[in-house]
C-alpha atoms as a PDB file:
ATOM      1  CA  UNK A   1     256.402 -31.306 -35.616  1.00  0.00           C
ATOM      2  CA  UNK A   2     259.472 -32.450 -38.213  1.00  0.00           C
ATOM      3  CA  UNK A   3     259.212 -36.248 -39.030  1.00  0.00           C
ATOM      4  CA  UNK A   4     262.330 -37.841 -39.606  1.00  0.00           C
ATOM      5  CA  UNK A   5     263.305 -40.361 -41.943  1.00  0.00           C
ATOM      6  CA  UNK A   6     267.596 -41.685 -43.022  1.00  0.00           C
ATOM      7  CA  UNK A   7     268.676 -38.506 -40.368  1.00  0.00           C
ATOM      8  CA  UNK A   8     266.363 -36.174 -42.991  1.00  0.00           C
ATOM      9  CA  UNK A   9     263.863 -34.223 -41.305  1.00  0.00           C
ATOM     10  CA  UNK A  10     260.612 -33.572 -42.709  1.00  0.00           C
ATOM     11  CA  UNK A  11     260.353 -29.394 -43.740  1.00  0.00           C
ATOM     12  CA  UNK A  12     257.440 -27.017 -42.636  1.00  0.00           C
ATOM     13  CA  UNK A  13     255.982 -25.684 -46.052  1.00  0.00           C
ATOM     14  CA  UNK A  14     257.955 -22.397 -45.093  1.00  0.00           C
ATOM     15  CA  UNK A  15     261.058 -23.647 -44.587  1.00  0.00           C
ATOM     16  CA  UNK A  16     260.761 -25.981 -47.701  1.00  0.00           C
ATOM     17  CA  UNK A  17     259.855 -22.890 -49.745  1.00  0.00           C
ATOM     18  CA  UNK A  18     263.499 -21.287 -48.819  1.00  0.00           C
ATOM     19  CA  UNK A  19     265.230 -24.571 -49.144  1.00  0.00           C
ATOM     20  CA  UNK A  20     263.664 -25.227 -52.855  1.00  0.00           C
ATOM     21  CA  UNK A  21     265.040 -21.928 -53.466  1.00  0.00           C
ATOM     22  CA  UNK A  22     268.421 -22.198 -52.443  1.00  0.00           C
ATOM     23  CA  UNK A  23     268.427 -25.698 -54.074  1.00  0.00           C
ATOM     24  CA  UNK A  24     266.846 -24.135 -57.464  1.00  0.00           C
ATOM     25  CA  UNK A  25     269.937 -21.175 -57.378  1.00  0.00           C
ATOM     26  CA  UNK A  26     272.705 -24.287 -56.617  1.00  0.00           C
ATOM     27  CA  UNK A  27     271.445 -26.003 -59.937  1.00  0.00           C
ATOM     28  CA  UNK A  28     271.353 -23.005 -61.751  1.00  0.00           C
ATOM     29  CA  UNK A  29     275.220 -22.444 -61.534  1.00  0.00           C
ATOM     30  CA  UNK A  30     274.716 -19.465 -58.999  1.00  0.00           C
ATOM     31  CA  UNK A  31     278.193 -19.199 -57.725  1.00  0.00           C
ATOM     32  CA  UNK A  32     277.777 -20.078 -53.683  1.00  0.00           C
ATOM     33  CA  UNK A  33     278.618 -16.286 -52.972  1.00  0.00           C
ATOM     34  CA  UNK A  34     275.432 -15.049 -54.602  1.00  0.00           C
ATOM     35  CA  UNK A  35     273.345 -17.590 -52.320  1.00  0.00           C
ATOM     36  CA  UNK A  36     272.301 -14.824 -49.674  1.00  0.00           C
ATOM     37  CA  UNK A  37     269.141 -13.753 -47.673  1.00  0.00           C
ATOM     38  CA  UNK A  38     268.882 -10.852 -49.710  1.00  0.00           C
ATOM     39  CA  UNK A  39     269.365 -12.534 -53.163  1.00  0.00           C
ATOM     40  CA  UNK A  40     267.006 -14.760 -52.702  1.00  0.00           C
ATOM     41  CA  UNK A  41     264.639 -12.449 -52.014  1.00  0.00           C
ATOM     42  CA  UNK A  42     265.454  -9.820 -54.835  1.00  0.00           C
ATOM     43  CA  UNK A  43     265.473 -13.156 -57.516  1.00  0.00           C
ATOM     44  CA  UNK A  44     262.445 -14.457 -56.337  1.00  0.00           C
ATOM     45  CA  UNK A  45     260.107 -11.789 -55.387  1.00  0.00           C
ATOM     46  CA  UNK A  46     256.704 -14.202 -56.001  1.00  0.00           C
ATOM     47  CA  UNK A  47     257.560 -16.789 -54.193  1.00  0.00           C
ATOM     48  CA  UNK A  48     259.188 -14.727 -51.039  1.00  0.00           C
ATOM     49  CA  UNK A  49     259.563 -11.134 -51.638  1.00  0.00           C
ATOM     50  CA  UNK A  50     256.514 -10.904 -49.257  1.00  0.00           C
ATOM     51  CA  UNK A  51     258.513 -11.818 -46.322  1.00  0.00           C
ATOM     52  CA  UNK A  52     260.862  -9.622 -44.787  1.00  0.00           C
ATOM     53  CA  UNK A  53     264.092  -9.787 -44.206  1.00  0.00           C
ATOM     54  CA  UNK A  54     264.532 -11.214 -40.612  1.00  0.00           C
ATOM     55  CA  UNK A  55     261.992 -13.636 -41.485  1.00  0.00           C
ATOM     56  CA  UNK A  56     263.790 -15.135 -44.537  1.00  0.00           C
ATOM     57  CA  UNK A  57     266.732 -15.275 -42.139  1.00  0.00           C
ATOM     58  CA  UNK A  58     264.968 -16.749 -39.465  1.00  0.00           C
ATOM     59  CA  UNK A  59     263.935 -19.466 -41.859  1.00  0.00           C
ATOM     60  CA  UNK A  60     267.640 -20.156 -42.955  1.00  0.00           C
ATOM     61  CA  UNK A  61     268.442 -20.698 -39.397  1.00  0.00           C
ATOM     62  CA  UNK A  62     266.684 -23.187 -38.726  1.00  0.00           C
ATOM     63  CA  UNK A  63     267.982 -24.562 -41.824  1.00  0.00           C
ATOM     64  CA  UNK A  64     271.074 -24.110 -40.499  1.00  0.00           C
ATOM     65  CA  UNK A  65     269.624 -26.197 -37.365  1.00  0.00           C
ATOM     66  CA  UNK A  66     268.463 -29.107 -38.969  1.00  0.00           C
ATOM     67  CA  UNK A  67     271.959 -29.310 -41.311  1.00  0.00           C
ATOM     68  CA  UNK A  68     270.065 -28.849 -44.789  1.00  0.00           C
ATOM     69  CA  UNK A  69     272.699 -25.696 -45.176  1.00  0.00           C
ATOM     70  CA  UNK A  70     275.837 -23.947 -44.019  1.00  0.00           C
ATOM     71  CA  UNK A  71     276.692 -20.852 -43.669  1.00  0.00           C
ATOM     72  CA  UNK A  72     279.778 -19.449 -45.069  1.00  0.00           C
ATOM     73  CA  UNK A  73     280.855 -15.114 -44.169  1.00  0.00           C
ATOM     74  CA  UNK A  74     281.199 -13.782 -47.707  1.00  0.00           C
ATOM     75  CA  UNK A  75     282.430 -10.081 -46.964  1.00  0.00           C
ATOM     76  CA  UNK A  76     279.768  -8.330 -45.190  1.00  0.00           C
ATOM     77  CA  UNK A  77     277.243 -11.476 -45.512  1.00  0.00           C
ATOM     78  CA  UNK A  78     276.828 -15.179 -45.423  1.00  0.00           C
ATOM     79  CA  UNK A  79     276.342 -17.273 -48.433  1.00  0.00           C
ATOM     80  CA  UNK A  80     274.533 -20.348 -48.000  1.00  0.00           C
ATOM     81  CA  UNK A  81     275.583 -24.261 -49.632  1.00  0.00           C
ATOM     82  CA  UNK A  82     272.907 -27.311 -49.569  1.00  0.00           C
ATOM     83  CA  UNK A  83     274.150 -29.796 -47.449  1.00  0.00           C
ATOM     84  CA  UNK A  84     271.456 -31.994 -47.971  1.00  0.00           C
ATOM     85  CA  UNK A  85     270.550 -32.533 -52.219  1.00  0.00           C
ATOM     86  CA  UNK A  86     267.265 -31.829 -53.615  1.00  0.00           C
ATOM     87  CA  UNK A  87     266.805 -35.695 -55.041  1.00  0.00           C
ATOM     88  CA  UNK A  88     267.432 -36.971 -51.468  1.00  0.00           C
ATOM     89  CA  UNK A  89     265.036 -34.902 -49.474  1.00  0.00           C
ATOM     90  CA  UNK A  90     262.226 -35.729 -52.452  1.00  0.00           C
ATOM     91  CA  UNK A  91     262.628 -39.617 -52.331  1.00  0.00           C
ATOM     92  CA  UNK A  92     262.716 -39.025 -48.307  1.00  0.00           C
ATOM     93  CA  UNK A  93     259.308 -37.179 -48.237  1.00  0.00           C
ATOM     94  CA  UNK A  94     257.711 -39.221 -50.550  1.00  0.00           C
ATOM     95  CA  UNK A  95     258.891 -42.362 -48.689  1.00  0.00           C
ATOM     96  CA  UNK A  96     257.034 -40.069 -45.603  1.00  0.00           C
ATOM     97  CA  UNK A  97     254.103 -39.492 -47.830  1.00  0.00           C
ATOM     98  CA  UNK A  98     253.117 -42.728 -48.718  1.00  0.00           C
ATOM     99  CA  UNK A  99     253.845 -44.143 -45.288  1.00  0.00           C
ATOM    100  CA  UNK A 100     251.839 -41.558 -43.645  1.00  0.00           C
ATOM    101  CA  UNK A 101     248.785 -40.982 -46.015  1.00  0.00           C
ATOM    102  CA  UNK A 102     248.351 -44.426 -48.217  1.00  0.00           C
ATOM    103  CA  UNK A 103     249.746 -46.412 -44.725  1.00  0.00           C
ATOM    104  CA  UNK A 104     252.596 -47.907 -46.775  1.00  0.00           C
ATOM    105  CA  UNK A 105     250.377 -48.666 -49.954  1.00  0.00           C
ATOM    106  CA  UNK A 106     252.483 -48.053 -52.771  1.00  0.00           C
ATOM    107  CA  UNK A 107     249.790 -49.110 -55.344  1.00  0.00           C
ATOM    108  CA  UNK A 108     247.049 -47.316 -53.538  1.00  0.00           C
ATOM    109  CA  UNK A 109     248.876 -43.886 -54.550  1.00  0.00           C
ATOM    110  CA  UNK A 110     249.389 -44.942 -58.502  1.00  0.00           C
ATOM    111  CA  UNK A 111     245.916 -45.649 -58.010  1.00  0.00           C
ATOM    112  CA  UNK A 112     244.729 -42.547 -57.262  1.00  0.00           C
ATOM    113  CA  UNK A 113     247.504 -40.437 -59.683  1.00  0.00           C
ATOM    114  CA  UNK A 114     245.637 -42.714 -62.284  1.00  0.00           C
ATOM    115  CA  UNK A 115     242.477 -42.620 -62.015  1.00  0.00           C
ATOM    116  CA  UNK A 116     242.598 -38.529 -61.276  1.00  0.00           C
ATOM    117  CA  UNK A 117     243.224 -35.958 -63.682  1.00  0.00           C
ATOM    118  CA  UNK A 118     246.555 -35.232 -63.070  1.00  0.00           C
ATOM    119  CA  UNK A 119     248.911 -37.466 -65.156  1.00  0.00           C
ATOM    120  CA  UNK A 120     249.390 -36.810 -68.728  1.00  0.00           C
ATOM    121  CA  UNK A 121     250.185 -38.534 -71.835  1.00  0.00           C
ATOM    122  CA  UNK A 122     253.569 -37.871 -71.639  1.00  0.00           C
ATOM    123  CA  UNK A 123     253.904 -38.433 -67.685  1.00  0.00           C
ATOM    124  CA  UNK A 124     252.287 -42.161 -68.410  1.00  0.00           C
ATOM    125  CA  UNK A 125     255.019 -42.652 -71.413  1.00  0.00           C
ATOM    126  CA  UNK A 126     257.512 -41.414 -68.671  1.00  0.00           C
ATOM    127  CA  UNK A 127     256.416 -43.541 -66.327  1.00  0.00           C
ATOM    128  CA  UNK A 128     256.272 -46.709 -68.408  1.00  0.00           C
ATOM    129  CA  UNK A 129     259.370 -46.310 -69.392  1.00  0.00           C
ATOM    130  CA  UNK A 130     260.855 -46.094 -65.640  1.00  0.00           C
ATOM    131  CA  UNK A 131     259.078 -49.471 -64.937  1.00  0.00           C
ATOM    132  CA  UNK A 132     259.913 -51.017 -67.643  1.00  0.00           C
ATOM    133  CA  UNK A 133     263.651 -50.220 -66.964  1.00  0.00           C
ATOM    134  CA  UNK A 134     263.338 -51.019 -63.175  1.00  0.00           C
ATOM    135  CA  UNK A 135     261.761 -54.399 -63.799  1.00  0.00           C
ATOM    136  CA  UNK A 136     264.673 -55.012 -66.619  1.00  0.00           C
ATOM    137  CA  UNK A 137     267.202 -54.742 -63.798  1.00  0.00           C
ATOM    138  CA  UNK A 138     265.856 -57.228 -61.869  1.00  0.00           C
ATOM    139  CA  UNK A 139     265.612 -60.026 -64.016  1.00  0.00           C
END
């Protein structure tokens, strides 16, 4: 079932795997024409070239649906444009994350990114730096 958060639903790990796609070929420069079904799956044959065809499509539809994209007829196909940004559907599903798994407990999840293996030198010294400017702004 899709959680909702701000009028952003939460994506299936399927649908999120097209979406990241389509989002990934937008920031590249990929003129909106070249967004099609059949792009996608030629450029990224790991991540979805084992799906076929109707099922990529499927998955764009209810993309469609839920107003992440839009369609546009480009000749004999449809191109597809983000209608809902990358940055925005990542602060809502973390947002959905830590409500949902840490129970709203912000410093429970830096808790466990810290004390796991997963942060590295650099990610610390890029983390520092965002709370140090975030606590700047608020004095």
């Amino acid at each position: 079932m899709a959680k909702q958060l701000k009028g952003v639903v939460k994506l299936p790990e399927s649908e999120l795997a097209v979406m990241q796609l389509i989002w990934e070929m937008h920031r590249a420069g990929e003129p909106t024409a070249n967004i099609t079904a059949g792009n996608l799956m030629e450029r990224f044959p790991d991540k979805i070239g084992h799906l076929k065809l109707t099922t990529v499509l499927t998955l764009i539809s209810r993309l469609i649906g839920k107003k992440f994209i839009r369609a546009e007829k480009a000749g004999r196909s449809y191109c597809y444009i983000p209608l809902v940004g990358e940055e925005e559907y990542k602060q809502m599903a973390a947002q959905d994350f830590v409500k949902t798994v840490f129970k709203n407990d912000t410093r429970g999840l830096i808790s466990a990114l810290v004390t796991g293996d997963s942060l590295t030198e650099s990610d610390i010294d890029e983390l520092m730096r965002m709370l140090e400017n975030k606590a700047g702004r608020k004095e």
